[in-house]
C-alpha atoms as a PDB file:
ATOM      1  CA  UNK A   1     -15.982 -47.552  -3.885  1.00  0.00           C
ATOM      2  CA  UNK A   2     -12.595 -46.741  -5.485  1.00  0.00           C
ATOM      3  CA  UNK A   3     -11.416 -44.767  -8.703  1.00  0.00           C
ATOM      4  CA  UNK A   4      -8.986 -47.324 -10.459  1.00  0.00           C
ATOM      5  CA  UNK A   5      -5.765 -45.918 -12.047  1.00  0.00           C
ATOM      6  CA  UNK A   6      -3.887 -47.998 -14.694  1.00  0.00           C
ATOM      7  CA  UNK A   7      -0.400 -46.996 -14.289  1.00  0.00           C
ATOM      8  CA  UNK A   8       1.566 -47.360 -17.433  1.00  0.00           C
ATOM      9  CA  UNK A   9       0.126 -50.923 -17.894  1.00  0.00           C
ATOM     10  CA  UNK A  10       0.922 -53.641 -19.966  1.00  0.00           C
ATOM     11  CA  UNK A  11       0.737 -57.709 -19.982  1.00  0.00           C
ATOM     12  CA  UNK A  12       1.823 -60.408 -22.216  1.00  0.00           C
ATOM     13  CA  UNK A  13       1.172 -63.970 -21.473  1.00  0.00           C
ATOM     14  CA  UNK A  14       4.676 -64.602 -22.485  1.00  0.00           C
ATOM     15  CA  UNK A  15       7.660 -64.571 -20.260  1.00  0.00           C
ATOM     16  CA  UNK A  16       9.978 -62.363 -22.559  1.00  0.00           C
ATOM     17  CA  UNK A  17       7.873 -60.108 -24.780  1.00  0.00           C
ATOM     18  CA  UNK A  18      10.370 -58.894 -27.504  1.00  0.00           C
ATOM     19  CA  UNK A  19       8.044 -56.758 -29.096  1.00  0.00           C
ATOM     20  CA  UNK A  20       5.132 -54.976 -28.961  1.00  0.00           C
ATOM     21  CA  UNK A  21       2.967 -57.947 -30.952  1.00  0.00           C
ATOM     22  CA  UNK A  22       3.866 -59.595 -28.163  1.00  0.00           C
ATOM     23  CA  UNK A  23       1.651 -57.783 -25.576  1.00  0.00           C
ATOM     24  CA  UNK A  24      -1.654 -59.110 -25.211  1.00  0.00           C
ATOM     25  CA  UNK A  25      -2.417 -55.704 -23.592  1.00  0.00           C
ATOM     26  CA  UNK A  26      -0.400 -52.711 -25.402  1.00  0.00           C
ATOM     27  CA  UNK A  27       1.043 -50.304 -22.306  1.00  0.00           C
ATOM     28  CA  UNK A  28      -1.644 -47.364 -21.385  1.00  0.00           C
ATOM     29  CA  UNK A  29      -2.370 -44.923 -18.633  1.00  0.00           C
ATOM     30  CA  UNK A  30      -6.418 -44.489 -17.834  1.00  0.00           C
ATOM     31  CA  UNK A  31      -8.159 -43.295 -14.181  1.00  0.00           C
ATOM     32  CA  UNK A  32     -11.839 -44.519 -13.793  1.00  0.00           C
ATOM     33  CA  UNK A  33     -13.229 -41.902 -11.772  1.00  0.00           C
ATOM     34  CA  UNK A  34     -15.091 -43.333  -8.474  1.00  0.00           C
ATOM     35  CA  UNK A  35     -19.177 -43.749  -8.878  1.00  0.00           C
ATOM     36  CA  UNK A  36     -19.047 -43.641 -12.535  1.00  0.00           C
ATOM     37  CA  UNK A  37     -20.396 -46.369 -14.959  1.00  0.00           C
ATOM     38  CA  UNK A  38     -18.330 -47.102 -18.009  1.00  0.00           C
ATOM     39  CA  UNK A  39     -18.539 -49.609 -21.309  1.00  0.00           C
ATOM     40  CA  UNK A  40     -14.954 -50.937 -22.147  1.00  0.00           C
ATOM     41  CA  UNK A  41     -15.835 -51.485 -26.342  1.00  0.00           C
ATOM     42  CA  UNK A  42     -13.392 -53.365 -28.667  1.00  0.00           C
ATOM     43  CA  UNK A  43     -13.068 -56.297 -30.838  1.00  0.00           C
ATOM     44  CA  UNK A  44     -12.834 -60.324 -29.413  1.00  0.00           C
ATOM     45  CA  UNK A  45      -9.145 -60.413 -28.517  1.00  0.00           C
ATOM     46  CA  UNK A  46      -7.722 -57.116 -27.836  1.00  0.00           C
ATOM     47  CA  UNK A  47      -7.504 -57.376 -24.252  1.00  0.00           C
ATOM     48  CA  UNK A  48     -10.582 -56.648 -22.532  1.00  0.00           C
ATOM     49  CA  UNK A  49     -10.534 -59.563 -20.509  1.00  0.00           C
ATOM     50  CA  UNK A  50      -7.342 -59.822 -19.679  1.00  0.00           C
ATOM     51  CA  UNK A  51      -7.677 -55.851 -18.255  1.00  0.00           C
ATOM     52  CA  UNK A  52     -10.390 -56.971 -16.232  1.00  0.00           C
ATOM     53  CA  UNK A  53      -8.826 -59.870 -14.498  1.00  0.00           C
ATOM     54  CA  UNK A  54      -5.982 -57.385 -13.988  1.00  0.00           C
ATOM     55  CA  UNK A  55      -8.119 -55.062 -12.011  1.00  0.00           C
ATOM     56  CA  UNK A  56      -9.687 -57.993  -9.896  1.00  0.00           C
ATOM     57  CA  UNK A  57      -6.623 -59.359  -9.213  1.00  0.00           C
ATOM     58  CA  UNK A  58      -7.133 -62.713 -10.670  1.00  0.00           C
ATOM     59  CA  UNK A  59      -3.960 -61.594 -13.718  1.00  0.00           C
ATOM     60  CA  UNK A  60      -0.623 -59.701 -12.031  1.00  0.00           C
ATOM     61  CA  UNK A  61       0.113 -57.227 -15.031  1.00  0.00           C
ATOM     62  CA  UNK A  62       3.706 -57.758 -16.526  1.00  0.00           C
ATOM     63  CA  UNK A  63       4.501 -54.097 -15.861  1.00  0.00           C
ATOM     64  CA  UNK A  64       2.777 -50.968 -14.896  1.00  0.00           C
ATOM     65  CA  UNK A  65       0.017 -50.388 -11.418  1.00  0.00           C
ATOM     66  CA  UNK A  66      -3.153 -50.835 -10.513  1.00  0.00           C
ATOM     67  CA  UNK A  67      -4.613 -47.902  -8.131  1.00  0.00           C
ATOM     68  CA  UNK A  68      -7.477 -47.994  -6.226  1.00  0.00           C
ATOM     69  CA  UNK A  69      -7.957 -44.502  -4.916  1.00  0.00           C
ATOM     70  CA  UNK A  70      -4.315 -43.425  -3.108  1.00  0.00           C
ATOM     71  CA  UNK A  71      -3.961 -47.427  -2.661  1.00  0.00           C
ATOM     72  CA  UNK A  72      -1.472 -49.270  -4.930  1.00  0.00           C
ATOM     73  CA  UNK A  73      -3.195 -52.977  -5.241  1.00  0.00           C
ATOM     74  CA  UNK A  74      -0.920 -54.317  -8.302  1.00  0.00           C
ATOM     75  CA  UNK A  75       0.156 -57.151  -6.242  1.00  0.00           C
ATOM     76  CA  UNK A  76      -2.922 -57.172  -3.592  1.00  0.00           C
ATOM     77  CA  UNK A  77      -4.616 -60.655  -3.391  1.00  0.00           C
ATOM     78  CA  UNK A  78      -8.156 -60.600  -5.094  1.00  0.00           C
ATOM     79  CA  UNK A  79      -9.974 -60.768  -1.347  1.00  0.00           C
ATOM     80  CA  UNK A  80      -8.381 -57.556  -0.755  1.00  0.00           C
ATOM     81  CA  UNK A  81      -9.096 -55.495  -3.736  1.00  0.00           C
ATOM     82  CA  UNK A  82     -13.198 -56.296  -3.040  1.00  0.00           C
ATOM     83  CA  UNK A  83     -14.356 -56.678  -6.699  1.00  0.00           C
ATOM     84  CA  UNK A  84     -17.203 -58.234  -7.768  1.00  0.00           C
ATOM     85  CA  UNK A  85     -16.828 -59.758 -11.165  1.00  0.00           C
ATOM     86  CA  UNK A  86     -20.161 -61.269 -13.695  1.00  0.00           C
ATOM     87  CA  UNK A  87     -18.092 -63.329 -16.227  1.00  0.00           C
ATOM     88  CA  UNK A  88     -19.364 -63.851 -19.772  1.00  0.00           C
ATOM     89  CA  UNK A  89     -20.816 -67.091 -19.155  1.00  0.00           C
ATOM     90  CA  UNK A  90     -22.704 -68.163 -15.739  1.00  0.00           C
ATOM     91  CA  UNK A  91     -20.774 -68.696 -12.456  1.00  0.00           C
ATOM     92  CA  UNK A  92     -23.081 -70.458  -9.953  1.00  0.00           C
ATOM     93  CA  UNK A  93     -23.381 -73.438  -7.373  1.00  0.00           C
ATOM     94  CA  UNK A  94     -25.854 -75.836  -8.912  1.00  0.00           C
ATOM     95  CA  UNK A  95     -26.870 -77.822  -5.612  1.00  0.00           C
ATOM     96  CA  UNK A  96     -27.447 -74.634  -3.942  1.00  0.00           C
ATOM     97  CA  UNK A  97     -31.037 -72.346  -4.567  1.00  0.00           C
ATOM     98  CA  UNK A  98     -31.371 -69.312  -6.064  1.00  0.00           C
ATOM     99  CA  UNK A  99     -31.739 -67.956  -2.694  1.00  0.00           C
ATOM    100  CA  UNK A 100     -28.234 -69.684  -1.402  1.00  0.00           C
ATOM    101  CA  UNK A 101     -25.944 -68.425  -4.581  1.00  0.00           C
ATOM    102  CA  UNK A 102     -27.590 -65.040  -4.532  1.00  0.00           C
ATOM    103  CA  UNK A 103     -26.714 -65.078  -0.485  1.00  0.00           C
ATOM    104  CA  UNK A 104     -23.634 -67.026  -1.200  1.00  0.00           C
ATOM    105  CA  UNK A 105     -21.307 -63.444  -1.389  1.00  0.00           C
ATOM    106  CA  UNK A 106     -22.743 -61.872   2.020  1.00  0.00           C
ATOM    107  CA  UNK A 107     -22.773 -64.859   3.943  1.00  0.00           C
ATOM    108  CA  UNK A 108     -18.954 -65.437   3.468  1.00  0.00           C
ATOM    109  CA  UNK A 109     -18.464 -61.885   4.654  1.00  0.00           C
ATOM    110  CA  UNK A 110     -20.392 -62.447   8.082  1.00  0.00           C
ATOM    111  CA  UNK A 111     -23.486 -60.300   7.228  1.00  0.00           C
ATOM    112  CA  UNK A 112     -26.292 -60.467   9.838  1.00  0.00           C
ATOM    113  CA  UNK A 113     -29.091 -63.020   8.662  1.00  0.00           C
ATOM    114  CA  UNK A 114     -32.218 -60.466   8.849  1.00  0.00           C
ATOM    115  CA  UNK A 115     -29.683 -58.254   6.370  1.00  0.00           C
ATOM    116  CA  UNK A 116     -29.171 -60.883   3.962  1.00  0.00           C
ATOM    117  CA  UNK A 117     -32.427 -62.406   3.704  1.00  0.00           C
ATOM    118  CA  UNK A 118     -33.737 -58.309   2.918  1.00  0.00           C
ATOM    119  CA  UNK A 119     -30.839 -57.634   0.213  1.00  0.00           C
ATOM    120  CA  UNK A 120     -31.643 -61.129  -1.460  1.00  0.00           C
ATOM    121  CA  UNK A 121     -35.077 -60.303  -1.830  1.00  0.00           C
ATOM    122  CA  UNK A 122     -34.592 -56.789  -3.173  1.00  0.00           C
ATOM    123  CA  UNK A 123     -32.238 -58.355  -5.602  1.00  0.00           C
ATOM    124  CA  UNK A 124     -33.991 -61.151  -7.164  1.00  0.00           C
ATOM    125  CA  UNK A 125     -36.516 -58.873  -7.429  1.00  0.00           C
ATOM    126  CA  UNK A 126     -34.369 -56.654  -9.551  1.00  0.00           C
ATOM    127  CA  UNK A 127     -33.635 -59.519 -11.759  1.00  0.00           C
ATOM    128  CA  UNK A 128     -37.173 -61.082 -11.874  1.00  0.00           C
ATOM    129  CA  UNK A 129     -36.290 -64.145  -9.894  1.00  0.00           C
ATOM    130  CA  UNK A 130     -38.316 -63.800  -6.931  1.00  0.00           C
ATOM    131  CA  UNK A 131     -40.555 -66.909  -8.133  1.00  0.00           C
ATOM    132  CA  UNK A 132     -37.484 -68.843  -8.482  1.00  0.00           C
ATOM    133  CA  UNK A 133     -35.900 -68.370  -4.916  1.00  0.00           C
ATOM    134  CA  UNK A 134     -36.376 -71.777  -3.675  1.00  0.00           C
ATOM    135  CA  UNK A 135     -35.417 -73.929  -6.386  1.00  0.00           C
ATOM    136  CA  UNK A 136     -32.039 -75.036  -7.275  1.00  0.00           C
ATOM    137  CA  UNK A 137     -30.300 -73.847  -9.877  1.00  0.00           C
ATOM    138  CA  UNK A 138     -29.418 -77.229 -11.439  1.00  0.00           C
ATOM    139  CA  UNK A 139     -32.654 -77.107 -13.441  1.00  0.00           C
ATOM    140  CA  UNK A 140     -32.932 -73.632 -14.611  1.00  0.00           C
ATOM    141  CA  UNK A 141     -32.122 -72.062 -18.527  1.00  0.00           C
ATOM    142  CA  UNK A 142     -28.755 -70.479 -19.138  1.00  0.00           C
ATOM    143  CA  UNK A 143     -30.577 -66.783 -19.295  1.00  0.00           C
ATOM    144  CA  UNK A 144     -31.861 -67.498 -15.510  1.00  0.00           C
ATOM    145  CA  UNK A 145     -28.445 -69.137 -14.332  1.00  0.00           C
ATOM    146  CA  UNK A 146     -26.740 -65.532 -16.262  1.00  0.00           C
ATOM    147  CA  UNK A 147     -29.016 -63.525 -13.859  1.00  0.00           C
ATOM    148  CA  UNK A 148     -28.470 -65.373 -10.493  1.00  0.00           C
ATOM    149  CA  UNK A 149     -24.709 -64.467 -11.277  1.00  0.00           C
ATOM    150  CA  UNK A 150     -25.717 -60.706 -12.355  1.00  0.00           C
ATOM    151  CA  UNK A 151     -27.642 -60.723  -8.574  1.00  0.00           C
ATOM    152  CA  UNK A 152     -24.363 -62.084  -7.434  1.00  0.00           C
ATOM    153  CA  UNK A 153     -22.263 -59.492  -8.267  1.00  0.00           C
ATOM    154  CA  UNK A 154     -24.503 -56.650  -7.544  1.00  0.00           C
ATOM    155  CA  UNK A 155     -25.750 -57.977  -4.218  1.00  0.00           C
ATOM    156  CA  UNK A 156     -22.718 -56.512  -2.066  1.00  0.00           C
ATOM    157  CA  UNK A 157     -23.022 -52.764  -1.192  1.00  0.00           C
ATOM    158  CA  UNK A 158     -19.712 -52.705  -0.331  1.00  0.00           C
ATOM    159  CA  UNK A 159     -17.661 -53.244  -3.123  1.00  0.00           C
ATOM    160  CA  UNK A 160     -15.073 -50.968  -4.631  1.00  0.00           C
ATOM    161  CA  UNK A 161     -15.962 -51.567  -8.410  1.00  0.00           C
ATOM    162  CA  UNK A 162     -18.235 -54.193  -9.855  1.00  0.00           C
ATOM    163  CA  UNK A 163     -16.717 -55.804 -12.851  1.00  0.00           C
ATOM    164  CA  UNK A 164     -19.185 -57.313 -15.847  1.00  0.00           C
ATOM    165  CA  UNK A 165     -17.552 -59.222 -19.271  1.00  0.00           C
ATOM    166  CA  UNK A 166     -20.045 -59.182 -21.679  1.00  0.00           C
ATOM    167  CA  UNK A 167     -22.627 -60.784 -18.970  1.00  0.00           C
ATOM    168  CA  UNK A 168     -25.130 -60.340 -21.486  1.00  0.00           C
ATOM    169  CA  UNK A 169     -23.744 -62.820 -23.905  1.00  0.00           C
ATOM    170  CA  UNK A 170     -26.176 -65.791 -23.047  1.00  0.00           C
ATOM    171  CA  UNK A 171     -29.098 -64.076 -22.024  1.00  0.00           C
ATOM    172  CA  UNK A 172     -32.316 -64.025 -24.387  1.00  0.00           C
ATOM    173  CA  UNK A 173     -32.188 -61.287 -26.569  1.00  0.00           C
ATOM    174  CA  UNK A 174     -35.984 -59.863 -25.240  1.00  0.00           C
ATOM    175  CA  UNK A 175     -34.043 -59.501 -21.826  1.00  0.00           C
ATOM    176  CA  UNK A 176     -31.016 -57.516 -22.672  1.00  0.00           C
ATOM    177  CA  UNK A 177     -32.668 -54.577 -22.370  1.00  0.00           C
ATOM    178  CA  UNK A 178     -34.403 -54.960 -19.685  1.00  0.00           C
ATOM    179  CA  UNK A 179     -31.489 -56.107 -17.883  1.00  0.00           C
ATOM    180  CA  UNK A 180     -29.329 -53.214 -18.775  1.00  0.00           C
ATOM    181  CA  UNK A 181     -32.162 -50.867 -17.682  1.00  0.00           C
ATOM    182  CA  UNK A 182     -31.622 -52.778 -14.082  1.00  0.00           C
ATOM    183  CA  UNK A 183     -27.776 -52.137 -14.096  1.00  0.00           C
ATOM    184  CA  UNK A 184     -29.065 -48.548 -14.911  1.00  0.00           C
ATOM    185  CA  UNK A 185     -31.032 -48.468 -12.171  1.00  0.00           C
ATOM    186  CA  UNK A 186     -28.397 -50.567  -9.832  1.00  0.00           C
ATOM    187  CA  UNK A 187     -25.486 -47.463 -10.577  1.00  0.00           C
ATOM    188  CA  UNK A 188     -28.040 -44.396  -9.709  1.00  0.00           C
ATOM    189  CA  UNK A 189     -29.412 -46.287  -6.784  1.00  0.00           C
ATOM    190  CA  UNK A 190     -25.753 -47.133  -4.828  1.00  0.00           C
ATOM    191  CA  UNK A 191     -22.730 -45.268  -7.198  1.00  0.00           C
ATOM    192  CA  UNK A 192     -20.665 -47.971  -7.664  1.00  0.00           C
ATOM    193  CA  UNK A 193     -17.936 -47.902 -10.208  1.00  0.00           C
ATOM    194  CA  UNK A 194     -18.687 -50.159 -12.582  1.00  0.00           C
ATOM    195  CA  UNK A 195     -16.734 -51.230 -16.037  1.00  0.00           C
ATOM    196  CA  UNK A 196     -18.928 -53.086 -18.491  1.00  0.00           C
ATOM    197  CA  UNK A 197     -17.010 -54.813 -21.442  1.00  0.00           C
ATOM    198  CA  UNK A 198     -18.578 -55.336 -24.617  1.00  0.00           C
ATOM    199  CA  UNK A 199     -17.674 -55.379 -28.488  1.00  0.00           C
END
Protein backbone atom coordinates (compact mmCIF):
# COMPACT_ATOMS: atom_id res chain seq x y z
CA UNK A 1 0.00 0.00 0.00
CA UNK A 2 1.41 3.46 -0.87
CA UNK A 3 0.38 7.19 -0.05
CA UNK A 4 0.37 8.90 -3.60
CA UNK A 5 1.78 12.47 -3.86
CA UNK A 6 0.85 14.67 -6.89
CA UNK A 7 3.75 16.84 -7.33
CA UNK A 8 2.88 20.09 -8.92
CA UNK A 9 0.87 18.19 -11.63
CA UNK A 10 -0.53 19.09 -14.72
CA UNK A 11 -1.46 17.43 -18.32
CA UNK A 12 -2.77 18.62 -21.53
CA UNK A 13 -3.40 16.35 -24.38
CA UNK A 14 -1.78 18.91 -26.51
CA UNK A 15 1.84 19.13 -27.34
CA UNK A 16 2.29 22.98 -26.62
CA UNK A 17 -0.28 24.15 -24.08
CA UNK A 18 -0.19 28.03 -24.40
CA UNK A 19 -2.50 28.59 -21.78
CA UNK A 20 -4.08 27.44 -18.98
CA UNK A 21 -7.54 26.42 -21.10
CA UNK A 22 -5.30 24.35 -22.52
CA UNK A 23 -4.71 21.90 -19.60
CA UNK A 24 -7.01 19.17 -19.42
CA UNK A 25 -5.76 18.87 -15.79
CA UNK A 26 -5.04 22.50 -14.17
CA UNK A 27 -1.43 22.09 -12.11
CA UNK A 28 -2.09 20.97 -8.23
CA UNK A 29 -0.22 19.53 -5.32
CA UNK A 30 -2.40 16.72 -3.18
CA UNK A 31 -0.86 13.56 -0.85
CA UNK A 32 -3.39 10.62 -0.42
CA UNK A 33 -2.45 9.37 2.80
CA UNK A 34 -1.74 5.39 2.76
CA UNK A 35 -4.94 3.08 3.96
CA UNK A 36 -7.36 5.78 3.45
CA UNK A 37 -10.50 5.64 1.16
CA UNK A 38 -11.32 8.75 -0.79
CA UNK A 39 -14.23 9.99 -3.47
CA UNK A 40 -12.57 12.21 -6.24
CA UNK A 41 -16.19 14.44 -7.02
CA UNK A 42 -16.46 16.81 -10.05
CA UNK A 43 -18.30 17.42 -13.16
CA UNK A 44 -17.93 15.01 -16.67
CA UNK A 45 -14.76 16.54 -18.10
CA UNK A 46 -12.66 18.17 -15.58
CA UNK A 47 -10.08 15.67 -15.36
CA UNK A 48 -10.89 12.90 -13.21
CA UNK A 49 -10.02 10.38 -15.56
CA UNK A 50 -7.28 11.60 -16.95
CA UNK A 51 -5.76 11.91 -13.01
CA UNK A 52 -6.47 8.44 -12.62
CA UNK A 53 -4.74 7.04 -15.61
CA UNK A 54 -1.93 9.32 -14.43
CA UNK A 55 -1.60 7.55 -11.17
CA UNK A 56 -1.79 4.00 -12.87
CA UNK A 57 0.55 4.82 -15.23
CA UNK A 58 -1.46 4.26 -18.27
CA UNK A 59 -1.14 8.73 -19.00
CA UNK A 60 2.71 10.25 -18.37
CA UNK A 61 1.62 13.75 -16.89
CA UNK A 62 2.99 16.74 -19.03
CA UNK A 63 4.71 18.15 -15.94
CA UNK A 64 4.78 17.64 -12.28
CA UNK A 65 5.38 13.76 -10.12
CA UNK A 66 3.71 11.06 -9.12
CA UNK A 67 4.91 9.64 -5.52
CA UNK A 68 4.21 6.55 -4.17
CA UNK A 69 5.46 6.68 -0.62
CA UNK A 70 9.45 7.98 -0.83
CA UNK A 71 9.24 6.34 -4.52
CA UNK A 72 9.04 8.72 -7.53
CA UNK A 73 6.91 6.50 -10.24
CA UNK A 74 6.12 9.50 -12.82
CA UNK A 75 7.75 7.60 -15.50
CA UNK A 76 7.44 3.89 -13.89
CA UNK A 77 5.72 1.40 -16.32
CA UNK A 78 2.09 0.52 -15.11
CA UNK A 79 3.39 -3.27 -13.96
CA UNK A 80 5.52 -1.51 -11.61
CA UNK A 81 3.36 0.95 -9.92
CA UNK A 82 0.84 -2.29 -8.89
CA UNK A 83 -2.58 -0.54 -9.32
CA UNK A 84 -5.60 -2.08 -9.75
CA UNK A 85 -7.98 -0.04 -11.79
CA UNK A 86 -12.34 -0.82 -12.20
CA UNK A 87 -13.05 1.41 -15.28
CA UNK A 88 -16.49 2.96 -15.78
CA UNK A 89 -17.70 0.42 -18.03
CA UNK A 90 -16.85 -3.53 -17.72
CA UNK A 91 -13.34 -4.90 -18.48
CA UNK A 92 -13.56 -8.72 -18.77
CA UNK A 93 -12.55 -11.86 -20.95
CA UNK A 94 -15.80 -13.16 -22.35
CA UNK A 95 -14.61 -16.86 -23.24
CA UNK A 96 -13.24 -17.16 -19.88
CA UNK A 97 -15.73 -17.98 -16.46
CA UNK A 98 -16.41 -15.96 -13.82
CA UNK A 99 -14.08 -18.04 -11.93
CA UNK A 100 -11.08 -17.53 -14.70
CA UNK A 101 -11.44 -13.44 -14.97
CA UNK A 102 -11.90 -13.16 -11.24
CA UNK A 103 -8.50 -15.51 -11.01
CA UNK A 104 -7.22 -13.91 -14.12
CA UNK A 105 -5.05 -11.02 -11.84
CA UNK A 106 -3.38 -13.68 -9.33
CA UNK A 107 -2.65 -16.20 -11.72
CA UNK A 108 -0.43 -13.81 -13.85
CA UNK A 109 1.41 -13.00 -10.66
CA UNK A 110 2.34 -16.78 -9.87
CA UNK A 111 0.01 -17.20 -6.82
CA UNK A 112 -0.17 -20.78 -5.45
CA UNK A 113 -3.43 -22.59 -6.81
CA UNK A 114 -4.98 -23.61 -3.22
CA UNK A 115 -4.51 -19.50 -2.62
CA UNK A 116 -6.32 -18.50 -5.56
CA UNK A 117 -9.06 -20.84 -5.67
CA UNK A 118 -9.72 -19.50 -1.57
CA UNK A 119 -9.45 -15.60 -2.53
CA UNK A 120 -11.84 -16.24 -5.62
CA UNK A 121 -14.33 -17.71 -3.55
CA UNK A 122 -14.24 -15.13 -0.77
CA UNK A 123 -14.58 -12.61 -3.50
CA UNK A 124 -17.42 -13.62 -5.56
CA UNK A 125 -18.92 -14.07 -2.53
CA UNK A 126 -18.47 -10.44 -1.71
CA UNK A 127 -20.04 -9.54 -4.92
CA UNK A 128 -22.88 -12.16 -4.93
CA UNK A 129 -21.49 -14.21 -7.76
CA UNK A 130 -20.78 -17.38 -6.18
CA UNK A 131 -23.77 -19.05 -8.28
CA UNK A 132 -22.25 -17.72 -11.31
CA UNK A 133 -18.59 -19.11 -10.97
CA UNK A 134 -18.72 -21.57 -13.67
CA UNK A 135 -20.34 -19.91 -16.41
CA UNK A 136 -18.82 -17.70 -18.90
CA UNK A 137 -19.18 -14.37 -18.92
CA UNK A 138 -20.30 -14.03 -22.57
CA UNK A 139 -23.91 -14.50 -21.46
CA UNK A 140 -24.25 -12.51 -18.39
CA UNK A 141 -26.09 -8.66 -17.89
CA UNK A 142 -23.86 -5.62 -17.90
CA UNK A 143 -24.53 -5.18 -13.86
CA UNK A 144 -22.94 -8.89 -13.41
CA UNK A 145 -20.06 -8.31 -16.09
CA UNK A 146 -19.52 -4.56 -13.80
CA UNK A 147 -19.05 -6.84 -10.71
CA UNK A 148 -16.70 -9.60 -12.09
CA UNK A 149 -14.45 -6.46 -12.90
CA UNK A 150 -15.17 -4.86 -9.26
CA UNK A 151 -13.90 -8.68 -7.93
CA UNK A 152 -11.09 -8.05 -10.31
CA UNK A 153 -9.71 -5.22 -8.93
CA UNK A 154 -10.22 -5.98 -5.36
CA UNK A 155 -9.04 -9.58 -5.55
CA UNK A 156 -5.16 -8.73 -5.12
CA UNK A 157 -4.04 -8.09 -1.48
CA UNK A 158 -1.13 -6.71 -2.62
CA UNK A 159 -1.74 -3.72 -4.35
CA UNK A 160 -0.54 -0.24 -3.56
CA UNK A 161 -3.89 1.67 -4.32
CA UNK A 162 -6.98 0.33 -6.00
CA UNK A 163 -8.31 2.73 -8.52
CA UNK A 164 -12.39 2.80 -9.35
CA UNK A 165 -13.99 5.46 -12.25
CA UNK A 166 -17.38 5.69 -11.57
CA UNK A 167 -17.61 1.63 -11.58
CA UNK A 168 -21.01 2.08 -10.55
CA UNK A 169 -22.20 3.66 -13.71
CA UNK A 170 -23.87 0.47 -15.29
CA UNK A 171 -24.86 -1.33 -12.42
CA UNK A 172 -28.73 -1.56 -11.44
CA UNK A 173 -29.62 1.10 -9.35
CA UNK A 174 -31.07 -1.55 -6.34
CA UNK A 175 -27.28 -2.67 -6.27
CA UNK A 176 -25.38 0.49 -5.82
CA UNK A 177 -25.75 0.42 -2.46
CA UNK A 178 -25.18 -2.65 -1.70
CA UNK A 179 -22.12 -2.63 -3.63
CA UNK A 180 -20.68 0.39 -2.02
CA UNK A 181 -21.44 -1.17 1.40
CA UNK A 182 -18.95 -4.12 0.01
CA UNK A 183 -16.16 -1.57 -0.96
CA UNK A 184 -16.92 -0.39 2.68
CA UNK A 185 -16.38 -3.47 3.95
CA UNK A 186 -13.33 -4.35 1.35
CA UNK A 187 -11.23 -0.90 2.88
CA UNK A 188 -11.81 -1.86 6.80
CA UNK A 189 -11.11 -5.47 6.09
CA UNK A 190 -7.37 -4.99 4.15
CA UNK A 191 -6.55 -0.81 4.27
CA UNK A 192 -5.95 -0.28 0.93
CA UNK A 193 -5.80 3.17 -0.49
CA UNK A 194 -8.40 3.53 -2.59
CA UNK A 195 -9.64 6.72 -4.86
CA UNK A 196 -13.22 6.44 -6.03
CA UNK A 197 -14.26 9.00 -8.81
CA UNK A 198 -17.65 10.11 -9.13
CA UNK A 199 -19.71 13.37 -10.12
Amino acid sequence: MARITLENLAHSYLAAPATEADYALKEMNHVWQDGGAYALLGSSGCGKTTLLNIISGLLRPSQGRVRFGERDVTNAPTAERNIAQVFQFPVVYDTMTVRENLAFPLRNRGMDTDHIAARVRSIATMIGMEAELDRKAKGLTADAKQKISLGRGMVREDVNAILFDEPLTVIDPHLKWELRTQLKSLHRQFGHTMIYVTH
